[in-house]
C-alpha atoms as a PDB file:
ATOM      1  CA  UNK A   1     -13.501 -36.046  12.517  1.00  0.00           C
ATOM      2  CA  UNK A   2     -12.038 -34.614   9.386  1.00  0.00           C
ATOM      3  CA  UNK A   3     -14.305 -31.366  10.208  1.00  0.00           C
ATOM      4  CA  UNK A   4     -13.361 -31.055  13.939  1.00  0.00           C
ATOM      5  CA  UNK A   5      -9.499 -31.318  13.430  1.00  0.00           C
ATOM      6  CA  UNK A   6     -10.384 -28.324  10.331  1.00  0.00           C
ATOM      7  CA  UNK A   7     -12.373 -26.002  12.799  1.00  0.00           C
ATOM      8  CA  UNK A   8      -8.884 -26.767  15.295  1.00  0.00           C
ATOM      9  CA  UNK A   9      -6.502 -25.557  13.080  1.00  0.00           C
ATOM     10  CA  UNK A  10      -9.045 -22.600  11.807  1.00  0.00           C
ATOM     11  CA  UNK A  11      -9.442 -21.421  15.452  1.00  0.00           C
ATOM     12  CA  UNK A  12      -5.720 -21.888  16.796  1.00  0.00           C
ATOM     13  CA  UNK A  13      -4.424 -17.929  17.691  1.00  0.00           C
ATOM     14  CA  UNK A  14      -0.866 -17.526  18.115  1.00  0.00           C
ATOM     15  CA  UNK A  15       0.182 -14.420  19.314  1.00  0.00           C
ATOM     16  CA  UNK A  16       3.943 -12.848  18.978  1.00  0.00           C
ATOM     17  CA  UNK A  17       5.167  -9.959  20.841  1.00  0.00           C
ATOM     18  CA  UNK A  18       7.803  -7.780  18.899  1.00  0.00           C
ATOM     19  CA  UNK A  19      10.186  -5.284  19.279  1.00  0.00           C
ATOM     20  CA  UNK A  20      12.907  -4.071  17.833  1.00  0.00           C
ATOM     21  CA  UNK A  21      16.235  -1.464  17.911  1.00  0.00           C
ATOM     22  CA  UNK A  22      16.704   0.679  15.080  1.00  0.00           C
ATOM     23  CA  UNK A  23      18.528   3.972  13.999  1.00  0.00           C
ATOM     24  CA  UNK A  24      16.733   6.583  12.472  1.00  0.00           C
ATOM     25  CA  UNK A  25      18.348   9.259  11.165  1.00  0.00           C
ATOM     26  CA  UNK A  26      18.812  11.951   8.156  1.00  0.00           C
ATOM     27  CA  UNK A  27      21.435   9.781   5.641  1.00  0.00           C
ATOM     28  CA  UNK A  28      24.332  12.656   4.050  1.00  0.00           C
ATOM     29  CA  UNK A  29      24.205  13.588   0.571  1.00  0.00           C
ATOM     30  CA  UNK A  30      27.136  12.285  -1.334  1.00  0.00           C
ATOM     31  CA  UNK A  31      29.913  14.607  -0.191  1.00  0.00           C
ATOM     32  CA  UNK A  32      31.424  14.877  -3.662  1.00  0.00           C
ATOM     33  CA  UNK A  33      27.882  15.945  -5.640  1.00  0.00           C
ATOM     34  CA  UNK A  34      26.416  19.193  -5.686  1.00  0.00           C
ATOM     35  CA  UNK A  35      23.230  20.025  -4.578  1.00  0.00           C
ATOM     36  CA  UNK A  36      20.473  20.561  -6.897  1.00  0.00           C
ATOM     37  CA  UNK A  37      17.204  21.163  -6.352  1.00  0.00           C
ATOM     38  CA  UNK A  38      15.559  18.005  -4.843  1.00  0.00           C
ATOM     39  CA  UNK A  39      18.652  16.078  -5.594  1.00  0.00           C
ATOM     40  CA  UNK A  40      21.712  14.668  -3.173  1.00  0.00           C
ATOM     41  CA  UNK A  41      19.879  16.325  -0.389  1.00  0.00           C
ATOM     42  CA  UNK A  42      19.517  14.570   2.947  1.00  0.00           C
ATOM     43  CA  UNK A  43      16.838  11.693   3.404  1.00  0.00           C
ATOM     44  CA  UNK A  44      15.054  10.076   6.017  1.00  0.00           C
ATOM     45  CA  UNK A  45      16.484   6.065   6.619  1.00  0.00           C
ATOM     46  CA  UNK A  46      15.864   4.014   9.513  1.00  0.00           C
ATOM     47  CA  UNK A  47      17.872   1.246   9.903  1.00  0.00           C
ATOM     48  CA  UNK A  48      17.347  -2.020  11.729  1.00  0.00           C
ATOM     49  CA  UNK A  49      19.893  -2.932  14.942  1.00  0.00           C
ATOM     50  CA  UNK A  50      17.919  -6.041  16.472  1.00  0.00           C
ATOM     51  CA  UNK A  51      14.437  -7.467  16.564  1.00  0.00           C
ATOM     52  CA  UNK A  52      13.709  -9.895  19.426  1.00  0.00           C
ATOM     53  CA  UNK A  53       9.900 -11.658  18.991  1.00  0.00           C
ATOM     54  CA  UNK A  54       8.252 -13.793  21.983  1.00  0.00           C
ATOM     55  CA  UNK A  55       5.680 -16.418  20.862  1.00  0.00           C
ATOM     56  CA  UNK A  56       2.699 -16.933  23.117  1.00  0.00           C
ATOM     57  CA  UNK A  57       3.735 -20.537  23.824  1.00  0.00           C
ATOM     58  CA  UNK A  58       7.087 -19.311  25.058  1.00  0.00           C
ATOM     59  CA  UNK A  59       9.542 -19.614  22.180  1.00  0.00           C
ATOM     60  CA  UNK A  60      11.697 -16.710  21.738  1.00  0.00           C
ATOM     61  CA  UNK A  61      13.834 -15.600  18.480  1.00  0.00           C
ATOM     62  CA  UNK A  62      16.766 -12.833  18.834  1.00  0.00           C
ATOM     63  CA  UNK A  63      19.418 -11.343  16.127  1.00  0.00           C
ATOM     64  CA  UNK A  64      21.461  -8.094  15.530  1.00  0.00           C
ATOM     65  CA  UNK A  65      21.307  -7.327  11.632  1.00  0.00           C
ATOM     66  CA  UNK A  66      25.156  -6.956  10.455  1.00  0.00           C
ATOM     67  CA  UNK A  67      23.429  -4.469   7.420  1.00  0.00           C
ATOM     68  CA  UNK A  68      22.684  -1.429   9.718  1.00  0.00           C
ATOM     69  CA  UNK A  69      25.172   1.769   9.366  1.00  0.00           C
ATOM     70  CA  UNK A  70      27.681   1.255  12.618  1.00  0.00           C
ATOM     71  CA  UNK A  71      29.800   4.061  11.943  1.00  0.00           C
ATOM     72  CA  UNK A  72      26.572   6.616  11.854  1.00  0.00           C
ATOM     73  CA  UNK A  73      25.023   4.890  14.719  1.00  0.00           C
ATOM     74  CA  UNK A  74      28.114   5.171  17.012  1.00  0.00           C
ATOM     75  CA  UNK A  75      28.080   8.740  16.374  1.00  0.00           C
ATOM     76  CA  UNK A  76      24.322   8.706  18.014  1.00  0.00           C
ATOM     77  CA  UNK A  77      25.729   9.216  21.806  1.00  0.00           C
ATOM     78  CA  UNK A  78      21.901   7.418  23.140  1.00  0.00           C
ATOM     79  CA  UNK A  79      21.921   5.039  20.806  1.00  0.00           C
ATOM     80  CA  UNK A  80      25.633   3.414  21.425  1.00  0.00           C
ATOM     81  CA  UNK A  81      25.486   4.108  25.196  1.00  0.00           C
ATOM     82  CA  UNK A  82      21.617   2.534  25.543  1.00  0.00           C
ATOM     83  CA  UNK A  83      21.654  -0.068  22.691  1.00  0.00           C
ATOM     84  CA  UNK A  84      24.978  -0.486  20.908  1.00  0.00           C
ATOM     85  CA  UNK A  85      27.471  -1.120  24.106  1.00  0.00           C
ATOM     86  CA  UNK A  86      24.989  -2.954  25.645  1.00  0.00           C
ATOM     87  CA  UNK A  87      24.763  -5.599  22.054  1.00  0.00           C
ATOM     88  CA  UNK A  88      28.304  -5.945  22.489  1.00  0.00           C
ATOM     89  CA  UNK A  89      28.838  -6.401  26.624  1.00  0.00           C
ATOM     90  CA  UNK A  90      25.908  -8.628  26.062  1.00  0.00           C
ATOM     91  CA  UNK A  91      27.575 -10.870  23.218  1.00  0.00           C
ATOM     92  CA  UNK A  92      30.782 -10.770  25.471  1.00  0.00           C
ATOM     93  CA  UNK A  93      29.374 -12.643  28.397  1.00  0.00           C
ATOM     94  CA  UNK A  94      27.281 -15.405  26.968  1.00  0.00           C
ATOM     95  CA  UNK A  95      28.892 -16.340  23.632  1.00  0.00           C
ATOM     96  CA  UNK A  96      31.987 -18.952  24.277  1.00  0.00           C
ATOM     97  CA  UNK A  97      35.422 -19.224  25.013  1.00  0.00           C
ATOM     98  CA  UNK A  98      36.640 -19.448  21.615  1.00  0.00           C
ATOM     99  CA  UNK A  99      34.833 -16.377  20.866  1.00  0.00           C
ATOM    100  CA  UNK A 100      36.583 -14.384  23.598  1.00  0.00           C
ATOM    101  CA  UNK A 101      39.838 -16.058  23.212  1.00  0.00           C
ATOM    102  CA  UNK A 102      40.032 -14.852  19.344  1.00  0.00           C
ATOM    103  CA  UNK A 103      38.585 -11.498  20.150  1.00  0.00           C
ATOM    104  CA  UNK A 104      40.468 -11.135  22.612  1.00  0.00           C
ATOM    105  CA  UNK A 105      41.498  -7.388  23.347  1.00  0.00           C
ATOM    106  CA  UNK A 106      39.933  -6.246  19.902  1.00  0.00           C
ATOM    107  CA  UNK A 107      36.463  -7.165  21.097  1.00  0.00           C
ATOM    108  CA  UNK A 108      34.179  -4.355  19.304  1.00  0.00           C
ATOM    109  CA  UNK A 109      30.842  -4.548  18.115  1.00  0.00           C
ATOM    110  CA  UNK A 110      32.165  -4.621  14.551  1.00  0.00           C
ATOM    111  CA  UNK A 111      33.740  -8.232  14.933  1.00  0.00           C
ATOM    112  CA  UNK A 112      30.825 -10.094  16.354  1.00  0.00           C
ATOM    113  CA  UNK A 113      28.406  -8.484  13.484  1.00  0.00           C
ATOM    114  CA  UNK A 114      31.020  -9.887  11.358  1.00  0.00           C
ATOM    115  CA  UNK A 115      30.756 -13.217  13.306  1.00  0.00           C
ATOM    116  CA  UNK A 116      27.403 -13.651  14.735  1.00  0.00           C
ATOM    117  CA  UNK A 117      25.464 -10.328  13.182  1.00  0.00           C
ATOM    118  CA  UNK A 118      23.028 -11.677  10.235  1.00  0.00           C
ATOM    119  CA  UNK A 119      21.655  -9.822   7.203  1.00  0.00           C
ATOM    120  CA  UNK A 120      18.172  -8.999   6.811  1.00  0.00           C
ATOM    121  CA  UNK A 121      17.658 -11.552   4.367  1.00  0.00           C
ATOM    122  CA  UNK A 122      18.313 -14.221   6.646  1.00  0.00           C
ATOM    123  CA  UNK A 123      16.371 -12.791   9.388  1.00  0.00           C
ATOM    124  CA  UNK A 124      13.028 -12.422   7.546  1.00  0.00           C
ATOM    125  CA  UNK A 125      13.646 -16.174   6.614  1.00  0.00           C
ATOM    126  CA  UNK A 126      14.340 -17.298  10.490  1.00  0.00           C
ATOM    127  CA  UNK A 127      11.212 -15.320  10.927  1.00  0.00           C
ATOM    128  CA  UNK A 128       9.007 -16.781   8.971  1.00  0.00           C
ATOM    129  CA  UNK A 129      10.116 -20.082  10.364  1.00  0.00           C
ATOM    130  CA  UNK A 130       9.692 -19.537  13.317  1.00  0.00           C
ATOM    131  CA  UNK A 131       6.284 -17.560  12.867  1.00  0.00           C
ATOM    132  CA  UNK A 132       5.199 -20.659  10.639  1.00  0.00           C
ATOM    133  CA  UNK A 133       6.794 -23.673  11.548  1.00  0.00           C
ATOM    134  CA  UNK A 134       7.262 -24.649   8.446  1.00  0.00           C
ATOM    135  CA  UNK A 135      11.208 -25.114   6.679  1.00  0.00           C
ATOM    136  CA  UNK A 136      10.459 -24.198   3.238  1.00  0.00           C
ATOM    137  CA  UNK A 137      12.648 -20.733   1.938  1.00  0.00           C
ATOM    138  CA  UNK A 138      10.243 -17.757   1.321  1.00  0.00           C
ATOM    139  CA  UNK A 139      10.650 -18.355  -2.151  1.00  0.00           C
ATOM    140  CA  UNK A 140       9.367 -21.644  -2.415  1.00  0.00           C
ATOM    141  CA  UNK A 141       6.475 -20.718  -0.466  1.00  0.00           C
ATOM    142  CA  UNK A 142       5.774 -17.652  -2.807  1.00  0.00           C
ATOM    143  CA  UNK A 143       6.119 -19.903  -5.701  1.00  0.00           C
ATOM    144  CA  UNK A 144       3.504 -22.327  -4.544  1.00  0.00           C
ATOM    145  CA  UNK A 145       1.172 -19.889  -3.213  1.00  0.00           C
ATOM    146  CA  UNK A 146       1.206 -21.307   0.228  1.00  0.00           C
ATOM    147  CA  UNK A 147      -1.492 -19.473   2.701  1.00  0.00           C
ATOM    148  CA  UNK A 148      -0.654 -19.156   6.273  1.00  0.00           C
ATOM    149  CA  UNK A 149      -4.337 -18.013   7.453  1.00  0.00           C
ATOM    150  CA  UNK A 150      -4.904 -21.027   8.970  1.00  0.00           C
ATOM    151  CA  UNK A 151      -2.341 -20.426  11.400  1.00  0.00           C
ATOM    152  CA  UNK A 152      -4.482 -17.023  12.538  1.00  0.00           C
ATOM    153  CA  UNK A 153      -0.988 -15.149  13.140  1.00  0.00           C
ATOM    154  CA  UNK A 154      -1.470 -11.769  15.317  1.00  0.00           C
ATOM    155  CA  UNK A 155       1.560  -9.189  16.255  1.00  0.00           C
ATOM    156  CA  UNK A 156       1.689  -7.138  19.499  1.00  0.00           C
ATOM    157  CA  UNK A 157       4.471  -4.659  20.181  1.00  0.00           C
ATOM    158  CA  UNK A 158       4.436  -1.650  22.312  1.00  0.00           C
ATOM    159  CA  UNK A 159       4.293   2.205  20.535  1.00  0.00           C
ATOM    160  CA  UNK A 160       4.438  -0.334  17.063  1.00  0.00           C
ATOM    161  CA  UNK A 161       4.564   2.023  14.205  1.00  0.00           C
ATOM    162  CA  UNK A 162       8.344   2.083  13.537  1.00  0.00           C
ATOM    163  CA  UNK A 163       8.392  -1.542  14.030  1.00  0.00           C
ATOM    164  CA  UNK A 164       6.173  -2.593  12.065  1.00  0.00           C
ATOM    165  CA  UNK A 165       7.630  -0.691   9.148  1.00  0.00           C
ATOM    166  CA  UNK A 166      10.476  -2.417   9.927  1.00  0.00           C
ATOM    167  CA  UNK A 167       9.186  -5.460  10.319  1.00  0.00           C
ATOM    168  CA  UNK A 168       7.177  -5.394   6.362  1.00  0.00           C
ATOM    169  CA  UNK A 169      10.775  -4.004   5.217  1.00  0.00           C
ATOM    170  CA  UNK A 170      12.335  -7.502   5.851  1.00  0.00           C
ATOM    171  CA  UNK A 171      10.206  -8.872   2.874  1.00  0.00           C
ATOM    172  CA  UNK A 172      10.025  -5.731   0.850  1.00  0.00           C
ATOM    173  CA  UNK A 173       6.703  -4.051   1.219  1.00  0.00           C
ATOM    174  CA  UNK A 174       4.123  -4.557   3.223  1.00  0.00           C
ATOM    175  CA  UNK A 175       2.510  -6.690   0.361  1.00  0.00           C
ATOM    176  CA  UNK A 176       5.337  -8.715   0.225  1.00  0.00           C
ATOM    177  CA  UNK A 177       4.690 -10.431   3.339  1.00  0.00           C
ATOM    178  CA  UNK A 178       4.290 -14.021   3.227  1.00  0.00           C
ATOM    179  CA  UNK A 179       0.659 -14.891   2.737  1.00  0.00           C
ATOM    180  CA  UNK A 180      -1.487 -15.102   5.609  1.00  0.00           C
ATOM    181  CA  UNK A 181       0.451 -12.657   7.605  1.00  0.00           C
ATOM    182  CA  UNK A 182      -1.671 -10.142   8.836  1.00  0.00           C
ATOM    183  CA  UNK A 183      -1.028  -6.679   7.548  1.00  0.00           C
ATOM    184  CA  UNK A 184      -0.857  -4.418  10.927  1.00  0.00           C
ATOM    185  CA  UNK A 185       0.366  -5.205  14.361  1.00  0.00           C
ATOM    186  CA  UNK A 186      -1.700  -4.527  17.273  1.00  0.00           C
ATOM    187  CA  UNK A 187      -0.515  -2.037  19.440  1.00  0.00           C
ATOM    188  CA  UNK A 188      -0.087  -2.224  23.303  1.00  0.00           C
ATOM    189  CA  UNK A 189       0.008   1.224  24.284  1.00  0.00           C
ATOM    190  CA  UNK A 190      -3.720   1.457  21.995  1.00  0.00           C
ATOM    191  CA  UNK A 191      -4.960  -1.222  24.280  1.00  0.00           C
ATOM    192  CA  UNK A 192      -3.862   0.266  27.555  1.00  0.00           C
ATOM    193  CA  UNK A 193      -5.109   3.617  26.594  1.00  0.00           C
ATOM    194  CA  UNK A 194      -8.643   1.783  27.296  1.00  0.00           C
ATOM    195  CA  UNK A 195      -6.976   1.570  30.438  1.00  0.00           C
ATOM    196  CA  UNK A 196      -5.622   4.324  31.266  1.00  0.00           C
ATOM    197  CA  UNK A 197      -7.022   5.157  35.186  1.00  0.00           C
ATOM    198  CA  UNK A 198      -8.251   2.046  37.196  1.00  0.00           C
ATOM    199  CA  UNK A 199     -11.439   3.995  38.787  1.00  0.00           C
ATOM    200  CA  UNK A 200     -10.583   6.745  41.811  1.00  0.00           C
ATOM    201  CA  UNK A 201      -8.736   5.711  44.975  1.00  0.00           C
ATOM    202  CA  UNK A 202      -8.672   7.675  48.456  1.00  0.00           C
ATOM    203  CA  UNK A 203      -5.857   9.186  48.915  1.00  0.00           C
ATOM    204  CA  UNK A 204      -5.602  11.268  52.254  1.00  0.00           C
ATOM    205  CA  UNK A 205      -7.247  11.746  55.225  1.00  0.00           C
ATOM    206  CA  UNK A 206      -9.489  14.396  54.210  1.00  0.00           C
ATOM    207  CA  UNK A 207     -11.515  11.635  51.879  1.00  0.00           C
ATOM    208  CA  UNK A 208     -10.179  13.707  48.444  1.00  0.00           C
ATOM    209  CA  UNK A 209     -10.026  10.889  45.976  1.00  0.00           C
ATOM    210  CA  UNK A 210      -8.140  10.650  42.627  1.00  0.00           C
ATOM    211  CA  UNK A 211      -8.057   8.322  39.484  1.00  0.00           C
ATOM    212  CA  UNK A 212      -5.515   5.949  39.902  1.00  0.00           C
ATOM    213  CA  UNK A 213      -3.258   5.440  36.713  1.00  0.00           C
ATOM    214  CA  UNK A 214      -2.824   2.000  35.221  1.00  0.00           C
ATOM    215  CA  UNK A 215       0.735   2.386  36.061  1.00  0.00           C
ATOM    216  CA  UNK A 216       0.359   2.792  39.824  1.00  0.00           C
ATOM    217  CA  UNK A 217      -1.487  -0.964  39.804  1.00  0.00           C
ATOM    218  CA  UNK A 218       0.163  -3.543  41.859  1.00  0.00           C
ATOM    219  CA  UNK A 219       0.628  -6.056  39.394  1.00  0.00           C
ATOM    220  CA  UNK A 220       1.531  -3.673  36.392  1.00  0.00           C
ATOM    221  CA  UNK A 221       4.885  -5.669  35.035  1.00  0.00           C
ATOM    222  CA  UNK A 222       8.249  -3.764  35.426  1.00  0.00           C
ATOM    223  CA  UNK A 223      10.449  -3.003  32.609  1.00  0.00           C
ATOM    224  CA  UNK A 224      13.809  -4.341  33.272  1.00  0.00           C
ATOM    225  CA  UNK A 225      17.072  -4.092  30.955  1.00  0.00           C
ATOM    226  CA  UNK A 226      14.964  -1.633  28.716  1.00  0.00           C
ATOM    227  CA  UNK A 227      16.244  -1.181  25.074  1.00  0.00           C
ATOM    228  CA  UNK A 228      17.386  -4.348  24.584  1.00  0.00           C
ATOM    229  CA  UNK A 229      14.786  -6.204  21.612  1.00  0.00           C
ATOM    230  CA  UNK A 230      14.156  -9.331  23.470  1.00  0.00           C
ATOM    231  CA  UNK A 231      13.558  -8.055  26.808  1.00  0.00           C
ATOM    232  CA  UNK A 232      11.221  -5.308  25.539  1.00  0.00           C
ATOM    233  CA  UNK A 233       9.273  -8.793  23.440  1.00  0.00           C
ATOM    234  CA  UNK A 234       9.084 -10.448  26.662  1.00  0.00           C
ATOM    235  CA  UNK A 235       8.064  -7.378  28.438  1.00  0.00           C
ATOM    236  CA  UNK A 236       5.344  -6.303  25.541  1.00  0.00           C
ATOM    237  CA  UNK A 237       3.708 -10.257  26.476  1.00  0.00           C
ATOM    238  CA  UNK A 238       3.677  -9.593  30.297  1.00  0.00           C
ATOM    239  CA  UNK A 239       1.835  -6.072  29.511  1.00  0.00           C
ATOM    240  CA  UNK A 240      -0.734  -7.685  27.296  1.00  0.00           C
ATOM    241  CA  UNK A 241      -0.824 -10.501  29.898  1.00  0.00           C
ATOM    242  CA  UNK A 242      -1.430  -8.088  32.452  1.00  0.00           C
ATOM    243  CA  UNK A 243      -4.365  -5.766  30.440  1.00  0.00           C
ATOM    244  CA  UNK A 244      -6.079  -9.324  29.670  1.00  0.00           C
ATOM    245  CA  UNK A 245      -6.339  -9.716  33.386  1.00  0.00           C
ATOM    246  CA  UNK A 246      -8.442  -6.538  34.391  1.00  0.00           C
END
């Protein structure tokens, strides 16, 4: 009995789809400081807007980091027209009365980071709760040692490799990540590249055929409300939902 419930927990796959909304951008030297050589010269930052992450059993976890540049972003005409104004038109309509009656006509993006934005900090600690189920504070479960491999954790997103740098960054490095977690996420767009044409189709009257891109399939999921982190997660699980169905 003791060896069945084991060979349960050893075998139990959860998988979480990710995404997230960042700003990348070349940070300004120190206006005031000279340039020299290699020194107060631009450098490369990117800096984390939202992450949204959609478990496999249906759970979902969303938050806007308060720690990101806004005044830099805003300046990004994509970014606050596709991802910024959107946070805050988003916040607007489903956070309460009280909100809206204290923000009243001052409602910017800069007041609900201060109210409901969180710092990265907190965010790597809500998810490795909810990755782990389990309450204990990161440090606690560095100090014990505490091995999440029995959980057999696995990360999708789509086009992953800023987002998973990302991702590490909320516990440091990449070996900094609590114990157990795997060290790479699997990427969608990798998997549907084994996809990429369906097989040929005929296409006119004459008989020519072509291949038939994964795209054009009837059932391939539609990307609504693109850009914003949660939607993308729940769209990166109907994707992988879909490519486990061919």
């Amino acid at each position: 009995m003791v060896i069945a419930i084991y060979f349960t927990l050893k075998t139990r796959i959860m998988n979480y789809y990710l995404d997230q909304e960042f700003h990348e951008y070349f940070k300004k030297p120190i206006s005031w400081l000279p340039t020299i050589g290699k020194f107060n010269k631009p450098y490369h930052t990117i800096e984390l807007i939202s992450i949204g992450i959609v478990a496999e059993d249906g759970r979902e976890y969303y938050a806007v980091c308060n720690e990101f540049d806004l005044k830099v972003a805003e300046k990004n005409t994509w970014l606050n027209e596709n991802v910024l104004t959107p946070i805050s038109a988003d916040f607007y309509q489903k956070e309460s009365g009280y909100a809206k009656y204290h923000f009243s006509e001052s409602l910017t993006l800069k007041n609900f980071l201060k109210w409901k934005g969180k710092t990265k900090s907190q965010i790597a600690q809500d998810v490795f709760e909810f990755c782990t189920s389990d309450t204990l504070t990161l440090e606690k479960a560095k100090h014990y040692n505490i091995d999440y491999s029995n959980r057999d954790i696995s990360f999708y997103g789509y086009y992953a490799d800023y987002d998973w740098v990302l991702f590490c960054s909320l516990y440091g490095t990449m070996m900094d990540l609590p114990k157990g977690f795997p060290m790479y996420c699997k990427d969608l767009q990798q998997i549907k590249d084994d996809y990429k044409y369906l097989g040929s189709i005929t296409d006119n009257p004459d008989g020519i055929r072509k291949k038939q891109s994964i795209e054009e399939h009837p059932n391939y999921p539609k990307q609504t409300n693109e850009h914003n982190a949660l939607d993308d997660a729940k769209w990166n699980k109907e994707l992988h939902d879909f490519l486990k169905s061919l």
